[in-house]
C-alpha atoms as a PDB file:
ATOM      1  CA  UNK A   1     -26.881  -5.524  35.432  1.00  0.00           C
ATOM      2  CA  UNK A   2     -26.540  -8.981  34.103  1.00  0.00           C
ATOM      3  CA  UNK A   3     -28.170  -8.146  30.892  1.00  0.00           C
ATOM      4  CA  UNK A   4     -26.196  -4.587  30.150  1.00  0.00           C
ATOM      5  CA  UNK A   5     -22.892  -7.346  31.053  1.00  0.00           C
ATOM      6  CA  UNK A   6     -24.339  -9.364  28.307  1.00  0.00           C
ATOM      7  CA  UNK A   7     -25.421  -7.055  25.582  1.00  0.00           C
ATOM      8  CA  UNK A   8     -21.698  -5.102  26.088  1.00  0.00           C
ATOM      9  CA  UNK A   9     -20.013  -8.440  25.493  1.00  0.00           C
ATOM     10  CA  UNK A  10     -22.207  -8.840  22.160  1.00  0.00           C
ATOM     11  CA  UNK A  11     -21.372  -5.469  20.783  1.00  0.00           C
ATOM     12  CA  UNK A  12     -17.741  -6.010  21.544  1.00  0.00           C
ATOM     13  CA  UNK A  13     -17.319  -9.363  20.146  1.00  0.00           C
ATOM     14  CA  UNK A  14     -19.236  -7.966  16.893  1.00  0.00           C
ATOM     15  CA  UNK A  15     -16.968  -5.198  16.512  1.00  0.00           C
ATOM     16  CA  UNK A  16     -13.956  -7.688  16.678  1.00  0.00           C
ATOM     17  CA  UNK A  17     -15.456 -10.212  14.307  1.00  0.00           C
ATOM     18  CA  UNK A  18     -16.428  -7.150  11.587  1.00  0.00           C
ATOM     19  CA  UNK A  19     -12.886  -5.564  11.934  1.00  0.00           C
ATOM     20  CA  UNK A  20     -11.340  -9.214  11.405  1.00  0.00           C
ATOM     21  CA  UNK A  21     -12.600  -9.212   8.063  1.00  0.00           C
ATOM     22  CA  UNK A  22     -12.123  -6.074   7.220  1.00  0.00           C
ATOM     23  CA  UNK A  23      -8.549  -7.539   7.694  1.00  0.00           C
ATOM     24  CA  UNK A  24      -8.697 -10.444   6.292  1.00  0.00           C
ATOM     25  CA  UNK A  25      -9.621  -8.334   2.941  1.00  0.00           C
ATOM     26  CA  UNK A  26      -5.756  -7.582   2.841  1.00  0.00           C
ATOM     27  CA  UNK A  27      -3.751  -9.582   0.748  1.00  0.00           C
ATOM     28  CA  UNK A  28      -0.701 -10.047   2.406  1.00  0.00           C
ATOM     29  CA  UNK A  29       2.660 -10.719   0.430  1.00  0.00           C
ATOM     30  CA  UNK A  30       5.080 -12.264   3.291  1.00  0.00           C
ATOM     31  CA  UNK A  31       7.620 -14.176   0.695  1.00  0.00           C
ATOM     32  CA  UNK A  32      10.605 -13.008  -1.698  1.00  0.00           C
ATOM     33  CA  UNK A  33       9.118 -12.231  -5.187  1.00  0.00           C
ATOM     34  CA  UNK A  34      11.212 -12.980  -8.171  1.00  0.00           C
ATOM     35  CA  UNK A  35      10.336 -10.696 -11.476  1.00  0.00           C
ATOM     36  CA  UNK A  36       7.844  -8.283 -12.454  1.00  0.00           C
ATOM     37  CA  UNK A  37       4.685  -8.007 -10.646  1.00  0.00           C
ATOM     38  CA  UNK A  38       0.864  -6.753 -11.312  1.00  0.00           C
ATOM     39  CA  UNK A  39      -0.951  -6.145  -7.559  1.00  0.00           C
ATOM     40  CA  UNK A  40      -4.688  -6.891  -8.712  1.00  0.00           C
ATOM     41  CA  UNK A  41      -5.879  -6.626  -4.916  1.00  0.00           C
ATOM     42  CA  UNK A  42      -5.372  -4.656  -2.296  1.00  0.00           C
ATOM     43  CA  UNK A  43      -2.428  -5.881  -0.951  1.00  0.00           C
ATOM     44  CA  UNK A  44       0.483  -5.273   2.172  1.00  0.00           C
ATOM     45  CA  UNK A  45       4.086  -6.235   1.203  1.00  0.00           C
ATOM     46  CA  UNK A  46       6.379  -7.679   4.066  1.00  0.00           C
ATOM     47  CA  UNK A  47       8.868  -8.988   2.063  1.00  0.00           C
ATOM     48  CA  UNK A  48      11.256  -8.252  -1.475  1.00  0.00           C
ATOM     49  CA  UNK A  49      10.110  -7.529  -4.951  1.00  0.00           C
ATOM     50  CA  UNK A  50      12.666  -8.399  -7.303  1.00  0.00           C
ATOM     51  CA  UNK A  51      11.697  -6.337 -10.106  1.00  0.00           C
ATOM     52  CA  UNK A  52       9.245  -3.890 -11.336  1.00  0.00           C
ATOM     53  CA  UNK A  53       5.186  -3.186  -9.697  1.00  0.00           C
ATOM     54  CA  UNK A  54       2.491  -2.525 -11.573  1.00  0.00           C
ATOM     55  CA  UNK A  55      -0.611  -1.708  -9.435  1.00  0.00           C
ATOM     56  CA  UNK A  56      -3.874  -2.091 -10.847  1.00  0.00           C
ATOM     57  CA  UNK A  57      -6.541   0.031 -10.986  1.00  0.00           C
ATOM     58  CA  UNK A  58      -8.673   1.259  -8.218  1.00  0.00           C
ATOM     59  CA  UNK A  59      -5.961  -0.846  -6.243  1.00  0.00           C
ATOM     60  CA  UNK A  60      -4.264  -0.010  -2.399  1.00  0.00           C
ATOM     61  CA  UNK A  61      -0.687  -1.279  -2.186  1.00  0.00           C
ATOM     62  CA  UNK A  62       0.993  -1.365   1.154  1.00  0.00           C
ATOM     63  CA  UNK A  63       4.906  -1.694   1.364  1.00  0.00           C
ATOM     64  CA  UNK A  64       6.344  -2.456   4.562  1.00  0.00           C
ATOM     65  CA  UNK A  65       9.338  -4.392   2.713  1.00  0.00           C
ATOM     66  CA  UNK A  66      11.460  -3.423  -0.400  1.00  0.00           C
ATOM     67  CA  UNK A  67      10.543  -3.332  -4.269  1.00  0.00           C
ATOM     68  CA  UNK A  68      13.879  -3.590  -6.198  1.00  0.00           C
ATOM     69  CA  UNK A  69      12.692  -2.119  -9.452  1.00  0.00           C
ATOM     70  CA  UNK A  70      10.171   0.839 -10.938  1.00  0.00           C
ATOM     71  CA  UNK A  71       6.760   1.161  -8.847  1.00  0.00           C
ATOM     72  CA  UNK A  72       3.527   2.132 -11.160  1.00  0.00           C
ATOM     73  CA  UNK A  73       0.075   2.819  -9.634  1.00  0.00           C
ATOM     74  CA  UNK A  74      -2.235   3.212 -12.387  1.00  0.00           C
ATOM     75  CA  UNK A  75      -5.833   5.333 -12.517  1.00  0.00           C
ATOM     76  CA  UNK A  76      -7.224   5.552  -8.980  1.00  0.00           C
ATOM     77  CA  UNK A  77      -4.693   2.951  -6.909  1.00  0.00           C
ATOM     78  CA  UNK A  78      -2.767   4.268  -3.536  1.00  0.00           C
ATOM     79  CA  UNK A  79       0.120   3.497  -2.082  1.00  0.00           C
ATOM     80  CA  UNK A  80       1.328   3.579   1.505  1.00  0.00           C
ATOM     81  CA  UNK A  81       4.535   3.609   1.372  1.00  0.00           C
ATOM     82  CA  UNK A  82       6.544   2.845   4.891  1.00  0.00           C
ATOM     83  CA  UNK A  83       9.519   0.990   3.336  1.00  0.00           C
ATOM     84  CA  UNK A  84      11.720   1.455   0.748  1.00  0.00           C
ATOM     85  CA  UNK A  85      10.801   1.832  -3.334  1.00  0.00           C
ATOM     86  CA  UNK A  86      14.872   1.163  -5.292  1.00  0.00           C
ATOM     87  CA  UNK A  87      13.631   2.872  -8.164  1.00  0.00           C
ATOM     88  CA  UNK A  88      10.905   4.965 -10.010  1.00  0.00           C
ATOM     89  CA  UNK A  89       7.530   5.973  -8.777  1.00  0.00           C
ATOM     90  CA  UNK A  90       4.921   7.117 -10.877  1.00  0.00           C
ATOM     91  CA  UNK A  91       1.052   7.861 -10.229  1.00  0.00           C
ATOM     92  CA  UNK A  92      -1.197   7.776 -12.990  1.00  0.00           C
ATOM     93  CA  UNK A  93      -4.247   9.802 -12.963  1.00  0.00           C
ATOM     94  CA  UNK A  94      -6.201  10.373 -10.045  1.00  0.00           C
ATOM     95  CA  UNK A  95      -3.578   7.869  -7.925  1.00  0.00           C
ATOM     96  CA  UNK A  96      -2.330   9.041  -4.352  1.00  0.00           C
ATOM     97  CA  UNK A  97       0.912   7.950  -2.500  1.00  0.00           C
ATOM     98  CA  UNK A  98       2.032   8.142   1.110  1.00  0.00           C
ATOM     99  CA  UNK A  99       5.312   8.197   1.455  1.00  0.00           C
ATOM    100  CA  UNK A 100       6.486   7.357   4.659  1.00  0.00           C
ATOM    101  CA  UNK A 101      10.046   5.461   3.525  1.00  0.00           C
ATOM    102  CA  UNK A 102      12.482   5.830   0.834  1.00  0.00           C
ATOM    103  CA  UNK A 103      12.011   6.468  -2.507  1.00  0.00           C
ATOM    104  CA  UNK A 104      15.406   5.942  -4.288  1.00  0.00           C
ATOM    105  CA  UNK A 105      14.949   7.066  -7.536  1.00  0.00           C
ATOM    106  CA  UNK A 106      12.319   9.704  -9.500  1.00  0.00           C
ATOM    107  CA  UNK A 107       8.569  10.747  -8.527  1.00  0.00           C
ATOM    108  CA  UNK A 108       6.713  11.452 -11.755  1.00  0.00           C
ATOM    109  CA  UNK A 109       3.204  12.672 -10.725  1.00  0.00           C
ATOM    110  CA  UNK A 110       0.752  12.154 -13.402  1.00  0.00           C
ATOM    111  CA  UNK A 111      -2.237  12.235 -10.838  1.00  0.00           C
ATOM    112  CA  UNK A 112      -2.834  15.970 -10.408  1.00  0.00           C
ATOM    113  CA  UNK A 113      -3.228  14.873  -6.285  1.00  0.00           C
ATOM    114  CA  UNK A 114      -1.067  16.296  -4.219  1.00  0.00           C
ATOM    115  CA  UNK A 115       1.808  12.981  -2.712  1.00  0.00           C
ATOM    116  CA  UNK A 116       2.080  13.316   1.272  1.00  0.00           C
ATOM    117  CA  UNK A 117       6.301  13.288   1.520  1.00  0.00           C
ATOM    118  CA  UNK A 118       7.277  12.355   5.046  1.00  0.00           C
ATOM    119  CA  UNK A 119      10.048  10.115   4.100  1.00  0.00           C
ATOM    120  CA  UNK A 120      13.387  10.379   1.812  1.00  0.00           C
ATOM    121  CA  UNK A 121      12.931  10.859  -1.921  1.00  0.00           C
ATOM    122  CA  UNK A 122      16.715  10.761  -3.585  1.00  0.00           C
ATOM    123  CA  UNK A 123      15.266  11.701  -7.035  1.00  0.00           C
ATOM    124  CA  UNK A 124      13.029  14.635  -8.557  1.00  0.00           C
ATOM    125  CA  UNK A 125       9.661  14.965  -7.995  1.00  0.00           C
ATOM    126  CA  UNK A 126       8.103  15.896 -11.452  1.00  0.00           C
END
């Protein structure tokens, strides 16, 4: 009994220590950003963007926070989208959003994927 005890602890305490770098992975962006960004890593946003997002290729961008400006995912980046984009979004090819929050301007879809909608977009989705 000892030994089952013992080999369920192992397998649980593996599990935790493989999911906590599968975290750590995620870059996370918990201060106010001045000017235009580029997200070269998968990233999570808690905080503001002042000013436009460029999201590299290949790239997953979380927003729990606020982007001021224009957000662009180029070839093959997502976005998961639970807070709130001010302006533009647009998907280059083969890019894929999840929008959650609020987009507050335009959605130009250049990705020929089909964007998952369960927030507010105040725009046109094109």
């Amino acid at each position: 009994m000892m030994k089952v005890r013992l080999i369920f602890c192992l397998i649980l305490l593996c599990t935790l220590l493989v999911s906590g770098v599968a975290f750590a992975e995620l870059a996370v962006i918990d201060t106010t950003m001045e000017g235009d960004q580029i997200i070269s890593e998968d990233s999570q946003l808690l905080e503001i963007i002042k000013g436009n997002v460029t999201v590299e290729a290949g790239v997953t961008f979380q927003v729990e926070g606020i982007v001021n400006g224009n957000l662009t995912l180029k070839e093959g980046a997502n976005l998961i989208l639970n807070g709130i984009v001010e302006g533009d979004l647009t998907l280059g090819a083969e890019a894929t959003a999840t929008i959650n929050g609020i987009i507050g301007g335009n959605i130009y879809n250049n990705s020929g994927n089909e964007i998952e909608v369960n927030g507010i977009v105040k725009g046109e989705i094109h």
